[in-house]
N, C-alpha and C. Protein backbone atom coordinates (compact mmCIF):
# COMPACT_ATOMS: atom_id res chain seq x y z
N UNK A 1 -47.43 -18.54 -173.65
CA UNK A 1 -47.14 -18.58 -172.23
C UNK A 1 -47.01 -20.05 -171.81
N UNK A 2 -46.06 -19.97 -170.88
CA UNK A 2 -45.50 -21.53 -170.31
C UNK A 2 -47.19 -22.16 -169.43
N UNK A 3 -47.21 -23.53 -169.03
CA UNK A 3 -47.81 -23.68 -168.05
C UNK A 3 -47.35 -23.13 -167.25
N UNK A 4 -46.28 -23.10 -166.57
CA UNK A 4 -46.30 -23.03 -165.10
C UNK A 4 -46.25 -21.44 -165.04
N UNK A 5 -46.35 -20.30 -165.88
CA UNK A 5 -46.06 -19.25 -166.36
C UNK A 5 -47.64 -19.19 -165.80
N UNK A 6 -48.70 -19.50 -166.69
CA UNK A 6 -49.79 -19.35 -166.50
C UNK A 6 -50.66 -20.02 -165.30
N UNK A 7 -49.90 -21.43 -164.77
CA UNK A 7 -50.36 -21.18 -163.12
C UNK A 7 -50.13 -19.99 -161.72
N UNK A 8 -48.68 -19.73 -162.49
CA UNK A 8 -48.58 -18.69 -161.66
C UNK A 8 -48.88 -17.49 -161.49
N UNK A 9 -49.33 -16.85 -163.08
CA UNK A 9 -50.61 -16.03 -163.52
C UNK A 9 -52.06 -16.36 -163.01
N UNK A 10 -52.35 -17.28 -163.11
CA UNK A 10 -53.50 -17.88 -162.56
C UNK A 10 -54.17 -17.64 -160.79
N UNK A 11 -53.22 -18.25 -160.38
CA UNK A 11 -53.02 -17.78 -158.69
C UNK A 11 -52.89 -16.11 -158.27
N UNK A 12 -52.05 -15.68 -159.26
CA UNK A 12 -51.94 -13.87 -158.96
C UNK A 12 -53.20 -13.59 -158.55
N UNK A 13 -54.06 -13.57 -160.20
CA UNK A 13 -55.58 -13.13 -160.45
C UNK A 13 -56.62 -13.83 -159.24
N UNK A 14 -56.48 -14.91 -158.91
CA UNK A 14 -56.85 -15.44 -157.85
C UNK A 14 -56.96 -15.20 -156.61
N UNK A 15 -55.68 -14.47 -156.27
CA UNK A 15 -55.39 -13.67 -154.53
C UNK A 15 -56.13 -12.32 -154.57
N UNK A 16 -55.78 -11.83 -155.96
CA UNK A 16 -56.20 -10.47 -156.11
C UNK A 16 -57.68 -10.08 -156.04
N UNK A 17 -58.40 -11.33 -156.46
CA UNK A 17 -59.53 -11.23 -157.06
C UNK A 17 -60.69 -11.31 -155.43
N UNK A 18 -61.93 -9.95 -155.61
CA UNK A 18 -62.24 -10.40 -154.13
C UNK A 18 -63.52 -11.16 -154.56
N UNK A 19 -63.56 -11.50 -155.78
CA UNK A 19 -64.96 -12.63 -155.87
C UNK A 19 -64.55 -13.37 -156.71
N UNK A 20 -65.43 -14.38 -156.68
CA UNK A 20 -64.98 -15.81 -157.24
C UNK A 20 -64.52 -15.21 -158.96
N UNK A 21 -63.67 -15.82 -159.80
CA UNK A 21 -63.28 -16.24 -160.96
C UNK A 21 -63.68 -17.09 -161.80
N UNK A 22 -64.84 -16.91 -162.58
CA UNK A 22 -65.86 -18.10 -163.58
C UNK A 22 -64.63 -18.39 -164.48
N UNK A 23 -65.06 -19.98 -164.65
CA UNK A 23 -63.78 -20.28 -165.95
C UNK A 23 -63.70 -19.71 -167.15
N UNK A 24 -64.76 -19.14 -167.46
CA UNK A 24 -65.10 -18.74 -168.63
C UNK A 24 -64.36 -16.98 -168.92
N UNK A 25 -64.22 -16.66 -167.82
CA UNK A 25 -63.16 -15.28 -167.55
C UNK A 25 -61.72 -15.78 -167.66
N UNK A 26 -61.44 -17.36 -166.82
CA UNK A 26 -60.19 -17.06 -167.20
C UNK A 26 -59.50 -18.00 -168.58
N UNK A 27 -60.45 -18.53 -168.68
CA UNK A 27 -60.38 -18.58 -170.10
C UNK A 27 -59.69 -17.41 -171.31
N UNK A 28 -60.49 -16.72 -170.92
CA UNK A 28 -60.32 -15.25 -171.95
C UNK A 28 -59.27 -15.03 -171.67
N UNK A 29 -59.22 -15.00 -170.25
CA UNK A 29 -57.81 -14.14 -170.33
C UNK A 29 -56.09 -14.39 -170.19
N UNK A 30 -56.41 -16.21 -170.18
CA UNK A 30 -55.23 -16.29 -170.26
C UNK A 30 -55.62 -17.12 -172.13
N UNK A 31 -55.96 -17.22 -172.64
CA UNK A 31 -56.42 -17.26 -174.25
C UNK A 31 -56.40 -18.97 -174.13
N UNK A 32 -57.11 -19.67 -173.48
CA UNK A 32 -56.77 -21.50 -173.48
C UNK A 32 -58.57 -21.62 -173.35
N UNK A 33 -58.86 -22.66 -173.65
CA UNK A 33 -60.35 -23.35 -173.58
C UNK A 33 -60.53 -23.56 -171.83
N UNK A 34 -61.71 -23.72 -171.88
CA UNK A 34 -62.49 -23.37 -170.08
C UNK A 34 -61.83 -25.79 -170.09
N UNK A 35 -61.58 -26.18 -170.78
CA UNK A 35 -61.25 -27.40 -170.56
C UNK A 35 -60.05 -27.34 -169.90
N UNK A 36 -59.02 -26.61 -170.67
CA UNK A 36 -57.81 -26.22 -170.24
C UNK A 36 -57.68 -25.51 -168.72
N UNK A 37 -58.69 -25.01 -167.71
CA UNK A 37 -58.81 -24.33 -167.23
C UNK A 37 -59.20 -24.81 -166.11
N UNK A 38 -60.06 -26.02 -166.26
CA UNK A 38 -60.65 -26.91 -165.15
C UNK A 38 -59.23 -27.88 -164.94
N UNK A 39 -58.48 -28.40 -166.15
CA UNK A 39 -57.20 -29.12 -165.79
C UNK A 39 -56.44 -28.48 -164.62
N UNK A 40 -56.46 -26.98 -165.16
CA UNK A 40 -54.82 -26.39 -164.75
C UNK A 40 -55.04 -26.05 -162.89
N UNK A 41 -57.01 -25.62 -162.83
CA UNK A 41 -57.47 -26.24 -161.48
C UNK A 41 -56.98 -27.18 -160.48
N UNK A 42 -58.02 -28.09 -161.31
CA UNK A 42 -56.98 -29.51 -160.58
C UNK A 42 -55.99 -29.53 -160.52
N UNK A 43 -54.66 -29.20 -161.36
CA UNK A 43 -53.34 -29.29 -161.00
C UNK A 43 -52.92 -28.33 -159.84
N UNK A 44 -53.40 -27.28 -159.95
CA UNK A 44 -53.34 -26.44 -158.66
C UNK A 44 -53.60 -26.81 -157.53
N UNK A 45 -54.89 -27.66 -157.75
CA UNK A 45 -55.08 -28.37 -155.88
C UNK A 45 -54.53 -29.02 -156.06
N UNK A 46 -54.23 -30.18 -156.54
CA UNK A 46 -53.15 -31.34 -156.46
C UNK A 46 -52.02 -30.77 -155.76
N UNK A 47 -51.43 -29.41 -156.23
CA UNK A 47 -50.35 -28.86 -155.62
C UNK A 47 -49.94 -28.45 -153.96
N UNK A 48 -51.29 -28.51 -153.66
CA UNK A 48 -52.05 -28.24 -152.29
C UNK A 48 -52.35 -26.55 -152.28
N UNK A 49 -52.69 -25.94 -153.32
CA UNK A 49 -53.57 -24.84 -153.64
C UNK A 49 -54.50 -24.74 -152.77
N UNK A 50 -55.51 -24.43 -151.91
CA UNK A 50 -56.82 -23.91 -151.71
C UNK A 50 -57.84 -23.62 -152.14
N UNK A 51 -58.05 -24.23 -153.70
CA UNK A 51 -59.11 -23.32 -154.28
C UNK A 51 -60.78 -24.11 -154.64
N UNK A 52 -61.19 -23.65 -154.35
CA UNK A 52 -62.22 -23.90 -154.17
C UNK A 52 -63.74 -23.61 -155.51
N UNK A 53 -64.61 -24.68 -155.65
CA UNK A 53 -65.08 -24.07 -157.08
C UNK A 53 -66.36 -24.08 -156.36
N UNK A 54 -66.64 -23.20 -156.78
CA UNK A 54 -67.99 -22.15 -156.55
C UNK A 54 -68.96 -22.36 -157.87
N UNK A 55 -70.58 -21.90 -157.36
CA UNK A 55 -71.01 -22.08 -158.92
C UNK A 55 -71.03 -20.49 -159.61
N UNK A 56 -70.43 -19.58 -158.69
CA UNK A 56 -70.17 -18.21 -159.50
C UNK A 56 -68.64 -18.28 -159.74
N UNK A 57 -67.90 -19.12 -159.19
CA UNK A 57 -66.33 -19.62 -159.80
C UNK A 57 -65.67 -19.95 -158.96
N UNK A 58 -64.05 -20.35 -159.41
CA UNK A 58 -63.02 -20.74 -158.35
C UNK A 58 -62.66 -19.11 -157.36
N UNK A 59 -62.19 -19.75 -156.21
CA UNK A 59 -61.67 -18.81 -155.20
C UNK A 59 -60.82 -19.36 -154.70
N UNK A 60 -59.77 -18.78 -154.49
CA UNK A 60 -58.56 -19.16 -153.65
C UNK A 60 -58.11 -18.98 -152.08
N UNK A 61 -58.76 -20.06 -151.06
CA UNK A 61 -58.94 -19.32 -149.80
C UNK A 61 -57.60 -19.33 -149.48
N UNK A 62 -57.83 -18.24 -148.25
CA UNK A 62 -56.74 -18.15 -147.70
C UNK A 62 -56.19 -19.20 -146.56
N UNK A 63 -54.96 -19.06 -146.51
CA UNK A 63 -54.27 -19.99 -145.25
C UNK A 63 -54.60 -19.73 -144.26
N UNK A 64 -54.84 -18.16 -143.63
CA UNK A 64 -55.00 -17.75 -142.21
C UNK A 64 -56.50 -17.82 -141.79
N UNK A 65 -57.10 -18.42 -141.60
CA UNK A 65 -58.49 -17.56 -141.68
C UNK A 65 -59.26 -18.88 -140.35
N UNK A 66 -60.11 -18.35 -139.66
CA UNK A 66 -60.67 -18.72 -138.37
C UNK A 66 -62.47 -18.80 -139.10
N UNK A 67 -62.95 -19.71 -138.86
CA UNK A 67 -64.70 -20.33 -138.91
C UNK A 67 -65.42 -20.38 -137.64
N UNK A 68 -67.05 -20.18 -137.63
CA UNK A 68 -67.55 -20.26 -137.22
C UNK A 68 -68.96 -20.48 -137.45
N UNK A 69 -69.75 -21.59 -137.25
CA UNK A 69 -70.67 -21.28 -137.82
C UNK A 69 -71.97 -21.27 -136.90
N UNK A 70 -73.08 -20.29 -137.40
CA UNK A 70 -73.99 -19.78 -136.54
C UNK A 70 -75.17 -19.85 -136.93
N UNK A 71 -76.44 -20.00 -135.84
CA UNK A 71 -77.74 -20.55 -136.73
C UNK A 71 -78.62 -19.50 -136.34
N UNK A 72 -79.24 -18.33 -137.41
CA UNK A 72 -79.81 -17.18 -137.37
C UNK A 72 -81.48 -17.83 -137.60
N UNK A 73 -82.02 -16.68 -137.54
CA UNK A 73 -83.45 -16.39 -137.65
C UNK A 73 -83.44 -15.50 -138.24
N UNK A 74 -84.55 -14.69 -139.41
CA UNK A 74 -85.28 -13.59 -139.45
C UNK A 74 -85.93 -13.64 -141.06
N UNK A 75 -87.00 -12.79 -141.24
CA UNK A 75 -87.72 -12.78 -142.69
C UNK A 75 -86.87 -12.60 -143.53
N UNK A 76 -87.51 -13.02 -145.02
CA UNK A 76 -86.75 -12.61 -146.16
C UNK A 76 -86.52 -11.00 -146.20
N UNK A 77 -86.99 -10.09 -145.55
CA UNK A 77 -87.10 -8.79 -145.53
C UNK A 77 -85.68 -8.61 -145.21
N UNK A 78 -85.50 -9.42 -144.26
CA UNK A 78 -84.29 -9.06 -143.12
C UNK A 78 -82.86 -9.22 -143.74
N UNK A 79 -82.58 -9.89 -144.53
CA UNK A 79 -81.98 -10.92 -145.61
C UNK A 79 -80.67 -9.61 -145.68
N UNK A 80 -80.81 -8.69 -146.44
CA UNK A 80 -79.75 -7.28 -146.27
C UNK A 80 -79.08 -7.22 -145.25
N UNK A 81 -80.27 -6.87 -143.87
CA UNK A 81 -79.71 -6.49 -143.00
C UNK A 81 -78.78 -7.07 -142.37
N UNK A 82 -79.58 -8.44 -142.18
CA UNK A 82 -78.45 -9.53 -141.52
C UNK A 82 -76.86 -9.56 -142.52
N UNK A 83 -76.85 -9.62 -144.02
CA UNK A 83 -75.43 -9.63 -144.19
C UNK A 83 -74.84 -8.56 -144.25
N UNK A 84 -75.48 -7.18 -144.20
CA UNK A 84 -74.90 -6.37 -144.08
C UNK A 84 -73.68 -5.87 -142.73
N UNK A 85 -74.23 -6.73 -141.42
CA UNK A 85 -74.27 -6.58 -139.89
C UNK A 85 -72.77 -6.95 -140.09
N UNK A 86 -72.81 -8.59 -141.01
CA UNK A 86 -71.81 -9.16 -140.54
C UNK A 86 -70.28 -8.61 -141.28
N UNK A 87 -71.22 -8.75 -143.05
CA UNK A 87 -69.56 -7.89 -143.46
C UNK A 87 -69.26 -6.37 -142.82
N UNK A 88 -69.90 -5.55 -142.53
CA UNK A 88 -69.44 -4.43 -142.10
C UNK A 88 -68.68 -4.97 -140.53
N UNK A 89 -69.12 -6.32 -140.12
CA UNK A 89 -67.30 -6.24 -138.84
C UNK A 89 -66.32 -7.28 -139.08
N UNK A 90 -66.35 -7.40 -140.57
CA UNK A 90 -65.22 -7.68 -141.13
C UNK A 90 -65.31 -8.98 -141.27
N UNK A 91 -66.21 -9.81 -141.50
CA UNK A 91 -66.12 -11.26 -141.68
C UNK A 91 -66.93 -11.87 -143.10
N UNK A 92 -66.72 -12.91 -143.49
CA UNK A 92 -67.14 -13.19 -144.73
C UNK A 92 -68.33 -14.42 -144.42
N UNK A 93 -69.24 -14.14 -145.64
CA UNK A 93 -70.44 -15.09 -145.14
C UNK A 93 -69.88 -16.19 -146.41
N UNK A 94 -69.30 -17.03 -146.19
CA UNK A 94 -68.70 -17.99 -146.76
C UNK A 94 -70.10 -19.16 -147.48
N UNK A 95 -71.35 -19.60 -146.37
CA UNK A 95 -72.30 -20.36 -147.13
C UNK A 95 -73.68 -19.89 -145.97
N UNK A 96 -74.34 -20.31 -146.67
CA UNK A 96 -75.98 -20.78 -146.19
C UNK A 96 -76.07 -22.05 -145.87
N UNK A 97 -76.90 -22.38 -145.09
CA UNK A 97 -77.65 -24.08 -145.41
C UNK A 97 -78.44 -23.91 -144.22
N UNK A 98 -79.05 -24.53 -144.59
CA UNK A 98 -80.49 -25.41 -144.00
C UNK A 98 -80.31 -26.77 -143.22
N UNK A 99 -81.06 -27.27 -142.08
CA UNK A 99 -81.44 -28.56 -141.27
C UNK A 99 -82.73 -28.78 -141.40
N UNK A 100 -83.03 -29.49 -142.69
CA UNK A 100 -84.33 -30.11 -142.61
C UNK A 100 -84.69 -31.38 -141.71
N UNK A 101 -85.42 -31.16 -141.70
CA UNK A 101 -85.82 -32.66 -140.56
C UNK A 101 -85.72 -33.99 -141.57
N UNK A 102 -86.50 -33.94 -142.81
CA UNK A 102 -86.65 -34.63 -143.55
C UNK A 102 -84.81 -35.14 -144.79
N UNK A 103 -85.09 -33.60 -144.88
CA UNK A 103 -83.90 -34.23 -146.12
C UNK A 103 -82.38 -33.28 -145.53
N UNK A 104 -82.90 -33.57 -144.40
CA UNK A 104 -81.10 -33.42 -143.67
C UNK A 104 -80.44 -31.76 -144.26
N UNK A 105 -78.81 -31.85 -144.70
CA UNK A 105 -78.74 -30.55 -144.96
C UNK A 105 -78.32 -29.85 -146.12
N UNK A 106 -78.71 -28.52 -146.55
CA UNK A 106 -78.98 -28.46 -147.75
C UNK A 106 -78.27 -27.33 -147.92
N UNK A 107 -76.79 -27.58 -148.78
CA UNK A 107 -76.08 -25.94 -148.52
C UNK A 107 -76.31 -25.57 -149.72
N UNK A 108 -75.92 -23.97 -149.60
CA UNK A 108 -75.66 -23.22 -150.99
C UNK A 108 -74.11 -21.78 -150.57
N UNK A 109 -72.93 -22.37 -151.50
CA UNK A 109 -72.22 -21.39 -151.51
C UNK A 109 -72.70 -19.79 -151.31
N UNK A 110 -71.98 -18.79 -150.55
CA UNK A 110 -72.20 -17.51 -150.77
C UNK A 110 -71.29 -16.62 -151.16
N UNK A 111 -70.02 -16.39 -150.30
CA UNK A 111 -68.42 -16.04 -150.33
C UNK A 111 -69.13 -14.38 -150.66
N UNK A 112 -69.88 -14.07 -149.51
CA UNK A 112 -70.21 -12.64 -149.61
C UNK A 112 -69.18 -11.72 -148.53
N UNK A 113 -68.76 -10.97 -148.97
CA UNK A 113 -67.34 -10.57 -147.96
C UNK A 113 -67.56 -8.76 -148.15
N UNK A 114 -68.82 -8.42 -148.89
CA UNK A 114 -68.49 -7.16 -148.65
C UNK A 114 -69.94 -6.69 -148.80
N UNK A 115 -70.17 -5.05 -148.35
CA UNK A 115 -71.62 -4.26 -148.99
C UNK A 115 -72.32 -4.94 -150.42
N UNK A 116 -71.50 -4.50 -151.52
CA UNK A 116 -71.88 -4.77 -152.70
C UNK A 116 -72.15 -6.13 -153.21
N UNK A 117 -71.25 -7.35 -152.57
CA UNK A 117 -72.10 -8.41 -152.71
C UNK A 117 -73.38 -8.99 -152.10
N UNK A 118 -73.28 -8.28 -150.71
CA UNK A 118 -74.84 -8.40 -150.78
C UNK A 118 -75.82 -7.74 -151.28
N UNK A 119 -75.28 -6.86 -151.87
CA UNK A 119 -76.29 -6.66 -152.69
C UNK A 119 -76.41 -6.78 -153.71
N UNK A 120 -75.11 -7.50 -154.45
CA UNK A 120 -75.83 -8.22 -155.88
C UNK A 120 -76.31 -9.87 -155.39
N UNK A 121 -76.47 -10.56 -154.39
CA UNK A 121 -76.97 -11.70 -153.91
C UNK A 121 -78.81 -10.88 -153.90
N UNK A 122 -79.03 -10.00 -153.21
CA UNK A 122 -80.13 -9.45 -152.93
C UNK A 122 -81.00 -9.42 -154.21
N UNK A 123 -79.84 -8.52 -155.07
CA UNK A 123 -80.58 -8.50 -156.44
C UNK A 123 -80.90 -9.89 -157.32
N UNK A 124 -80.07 -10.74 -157.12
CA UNK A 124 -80.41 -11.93 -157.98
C UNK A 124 -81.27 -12.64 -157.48
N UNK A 125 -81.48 -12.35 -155.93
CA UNK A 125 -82.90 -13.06 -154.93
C UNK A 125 -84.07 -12.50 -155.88
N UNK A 126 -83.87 -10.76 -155.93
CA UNK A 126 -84.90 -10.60 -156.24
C UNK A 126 -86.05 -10.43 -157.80
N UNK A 127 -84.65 -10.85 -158.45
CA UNK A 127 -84.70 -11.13 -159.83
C UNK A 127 -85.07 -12.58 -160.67
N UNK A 128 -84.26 -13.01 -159.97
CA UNK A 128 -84.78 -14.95 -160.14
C UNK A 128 -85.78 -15.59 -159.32
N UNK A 129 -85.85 -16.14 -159.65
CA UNK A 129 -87.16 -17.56 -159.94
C UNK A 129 -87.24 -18.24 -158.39
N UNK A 130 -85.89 -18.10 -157.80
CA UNK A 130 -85.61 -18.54 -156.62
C UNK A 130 -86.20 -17.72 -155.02
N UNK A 131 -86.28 -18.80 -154.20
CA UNK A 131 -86.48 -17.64 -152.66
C UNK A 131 -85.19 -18.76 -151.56
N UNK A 132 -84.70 -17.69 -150.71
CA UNK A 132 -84.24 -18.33 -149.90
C UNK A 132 -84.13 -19.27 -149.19
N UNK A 133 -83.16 -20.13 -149.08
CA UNK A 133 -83.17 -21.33 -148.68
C UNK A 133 -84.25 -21.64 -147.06
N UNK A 134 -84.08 -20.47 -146.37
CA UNK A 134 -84.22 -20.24 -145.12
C UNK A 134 -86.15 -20.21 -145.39
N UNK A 135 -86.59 -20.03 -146.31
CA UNK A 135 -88.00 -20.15 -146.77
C UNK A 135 -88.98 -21.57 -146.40
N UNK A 136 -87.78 -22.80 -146.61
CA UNK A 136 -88.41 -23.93 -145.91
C UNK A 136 -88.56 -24.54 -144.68
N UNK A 137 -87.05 -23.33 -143.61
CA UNK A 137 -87.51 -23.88 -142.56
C UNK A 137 -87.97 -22.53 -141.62
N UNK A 138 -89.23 -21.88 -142.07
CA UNK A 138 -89.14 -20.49 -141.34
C UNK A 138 -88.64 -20.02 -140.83
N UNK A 139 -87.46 -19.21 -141.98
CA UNK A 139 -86.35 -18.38 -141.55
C UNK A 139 -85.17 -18.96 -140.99
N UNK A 140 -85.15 -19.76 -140.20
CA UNK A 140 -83.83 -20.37 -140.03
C UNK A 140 -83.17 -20.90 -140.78
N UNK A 141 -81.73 -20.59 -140.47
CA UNK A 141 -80.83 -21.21 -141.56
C UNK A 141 -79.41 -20.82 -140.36
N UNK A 142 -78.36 -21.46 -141.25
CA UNK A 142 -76.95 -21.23 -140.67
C UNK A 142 -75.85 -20.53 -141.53
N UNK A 143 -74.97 -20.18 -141.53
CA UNK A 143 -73.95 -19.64 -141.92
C UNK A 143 -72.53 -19.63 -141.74
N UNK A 144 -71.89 -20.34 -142.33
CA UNK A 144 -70.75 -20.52 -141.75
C UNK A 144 -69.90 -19.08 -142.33
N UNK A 145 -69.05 -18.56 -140.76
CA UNK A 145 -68.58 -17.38 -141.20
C UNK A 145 -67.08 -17.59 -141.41
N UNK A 146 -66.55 -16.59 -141.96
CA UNK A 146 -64.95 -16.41 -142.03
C UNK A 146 -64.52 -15.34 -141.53
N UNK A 147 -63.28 -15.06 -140.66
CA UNK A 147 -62.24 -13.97 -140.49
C UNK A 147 -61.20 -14.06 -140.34
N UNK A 148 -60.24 -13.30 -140.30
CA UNK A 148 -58.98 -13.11 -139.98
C UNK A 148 -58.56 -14.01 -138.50
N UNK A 149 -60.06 -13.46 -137.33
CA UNK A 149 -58.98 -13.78 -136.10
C UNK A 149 -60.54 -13.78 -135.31
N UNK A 150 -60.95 -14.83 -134.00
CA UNK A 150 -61.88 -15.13 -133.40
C UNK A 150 -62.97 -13.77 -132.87
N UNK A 151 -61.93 -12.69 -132.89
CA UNK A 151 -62.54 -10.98 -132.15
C UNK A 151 -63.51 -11.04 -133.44
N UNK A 152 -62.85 -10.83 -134.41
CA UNK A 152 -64.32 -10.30 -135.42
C UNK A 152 -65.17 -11.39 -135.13
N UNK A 153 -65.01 -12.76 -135.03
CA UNK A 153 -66.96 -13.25 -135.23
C UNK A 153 -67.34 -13.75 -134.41
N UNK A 154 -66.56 -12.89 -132.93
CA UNK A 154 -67.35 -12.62 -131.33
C UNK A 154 -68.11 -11.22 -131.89
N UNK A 155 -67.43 -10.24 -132.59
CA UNK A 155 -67.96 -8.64 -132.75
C UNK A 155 -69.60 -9.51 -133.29
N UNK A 156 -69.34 -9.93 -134.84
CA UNK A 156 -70.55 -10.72 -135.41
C UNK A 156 -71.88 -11.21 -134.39
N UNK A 157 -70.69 -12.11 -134.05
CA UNK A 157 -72.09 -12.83 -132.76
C UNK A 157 -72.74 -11.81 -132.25
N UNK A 158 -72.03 -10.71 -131.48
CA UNK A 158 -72.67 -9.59 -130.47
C UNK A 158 -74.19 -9.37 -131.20
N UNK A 159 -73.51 -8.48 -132.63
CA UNK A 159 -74.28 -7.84 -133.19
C UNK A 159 -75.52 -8.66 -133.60
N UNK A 160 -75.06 -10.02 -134.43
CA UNK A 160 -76.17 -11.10 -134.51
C UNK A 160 -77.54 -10.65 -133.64
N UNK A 161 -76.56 -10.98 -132.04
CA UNK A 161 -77.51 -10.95 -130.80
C UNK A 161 -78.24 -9.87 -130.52
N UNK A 162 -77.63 -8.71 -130.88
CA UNK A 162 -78.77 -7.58 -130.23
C UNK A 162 -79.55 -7.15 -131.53
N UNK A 163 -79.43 -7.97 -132.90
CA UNK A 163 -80.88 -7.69 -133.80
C UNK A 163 -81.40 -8.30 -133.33
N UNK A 164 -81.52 -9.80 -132.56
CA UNK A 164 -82.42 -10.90 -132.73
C UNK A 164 -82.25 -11.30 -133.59
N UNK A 165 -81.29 -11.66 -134.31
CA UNK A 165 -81.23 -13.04 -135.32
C UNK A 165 -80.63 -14.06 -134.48
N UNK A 166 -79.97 -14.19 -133.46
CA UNK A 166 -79.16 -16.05 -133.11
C UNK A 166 -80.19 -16.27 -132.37
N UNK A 167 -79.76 -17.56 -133.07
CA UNK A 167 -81.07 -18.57 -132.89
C UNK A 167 -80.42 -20.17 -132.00
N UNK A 168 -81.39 -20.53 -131.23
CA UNK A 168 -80.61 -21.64 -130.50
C UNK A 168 -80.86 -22.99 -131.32
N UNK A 169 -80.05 -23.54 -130.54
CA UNK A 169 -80.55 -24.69 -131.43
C UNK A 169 -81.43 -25.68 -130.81
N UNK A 170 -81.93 -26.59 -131.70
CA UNK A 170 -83.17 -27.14 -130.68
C UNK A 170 -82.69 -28.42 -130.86
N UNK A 171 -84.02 -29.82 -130.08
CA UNK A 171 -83.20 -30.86 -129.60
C UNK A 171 -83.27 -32.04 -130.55
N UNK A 172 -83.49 -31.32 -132.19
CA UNK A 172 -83.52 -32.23 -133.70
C UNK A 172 -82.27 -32.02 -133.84
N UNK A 173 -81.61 -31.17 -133.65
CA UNK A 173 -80.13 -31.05 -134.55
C UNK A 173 -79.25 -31.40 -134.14
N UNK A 174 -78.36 -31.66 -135.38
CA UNK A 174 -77.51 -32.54 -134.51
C UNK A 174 -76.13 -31.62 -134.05
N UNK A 175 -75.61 -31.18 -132.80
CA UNK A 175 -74.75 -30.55 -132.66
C UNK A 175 -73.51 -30.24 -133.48
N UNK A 176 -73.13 -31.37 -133.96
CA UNK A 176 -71.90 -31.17 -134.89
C UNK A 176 -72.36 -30.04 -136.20
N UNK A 177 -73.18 -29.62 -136.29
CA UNK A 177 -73.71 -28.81 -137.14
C UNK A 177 -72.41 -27.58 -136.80
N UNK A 178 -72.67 -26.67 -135.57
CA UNK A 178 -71.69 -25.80 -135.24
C UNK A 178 -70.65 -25.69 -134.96
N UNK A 179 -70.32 -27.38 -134.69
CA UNK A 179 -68.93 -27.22 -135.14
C UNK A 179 -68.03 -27.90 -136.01
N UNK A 180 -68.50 -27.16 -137.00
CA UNK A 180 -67.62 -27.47 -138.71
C UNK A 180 -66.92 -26.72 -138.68
């Protein structure tokens, strides 16, 4: 297969794909070394691609898509519920992070966009070694969301609001936080 044969293979699997792509998958499957794979990456963004590397893999965002990001509250208990709220009105929980006072801010990719990834995020919470980021600053944390169009993550916000998870912000942070 040509390069440009296999960038353009590459990108297919990419649009198609609704969770990230480890190199090590597409490795296999287009038959080239995960070296070959991080190149053909980079050549893709160079191209002005979108893609983005994750530590569960590359993703290819989309062009259309509207952000917002929002600063919740609630226990590790709650952890389901809250992403469940948001993908079921159609928006993607794109990251986590934290505002420490001390060591400023501390993200971690999520690109949870449906039921089942939160609940394999849930399961690997509850399987690994790890606890939620939101653990150091009792429960708070932020999220930057994704959708199609501003209605879904007004719907989000609503719902946010009548669990009691949005959380205000107080007079340590620094505003530009919400609007990234």
């Amino acid at each position: 297969m040509s390069v440009s044969k296999r960038h353009e293979e590459m990108l297919r699997a990419l649009k198609k794909s609704n969770k990230p792509l480890s190199g090590a998958a597409l490795s296999e499957q287009f038959g080239v070394s995960r070296q070959i794979i991080v190149q053909d990456i980079n050549r893709l963004k160079s191209e002005g691609h979108n893609i983005l590397a994750t530590a569960r893999g590359y993703v290819l965002l989309p062009d259309y898509e509207v952000t917002r990001v929002l600063k919740v509250r609630h226990s590790v208990e709650d952890t389901a519920r809250e992403l469940f709220l948001i993908v079921d009105q159609g928006a993607e929980v794109r990251d986590v992070f934290i505002y420490h006072k001390v060591y400023g801010e501390i993200h971690g990719p999520l690109y949870i966009s449906s039921r089942r990834d939160a609940e394999e995020f849930i399961e690997d919470m509850k399987t690994g070694k790890s606890s939620p980021l939101s653990t150091a600053t009792s429960g708070y944390h932020y999220h930057t969301l994704v959708a199609k169009d501003e209605s879904i993550l007004d719907r989000v916000e609503t719902e946010l609001k009548k669990a009691g998870f949005l959380a205000e912000l107080t007079d340590y942070e620094p505003e530009s936080i919400t609007r990234k």
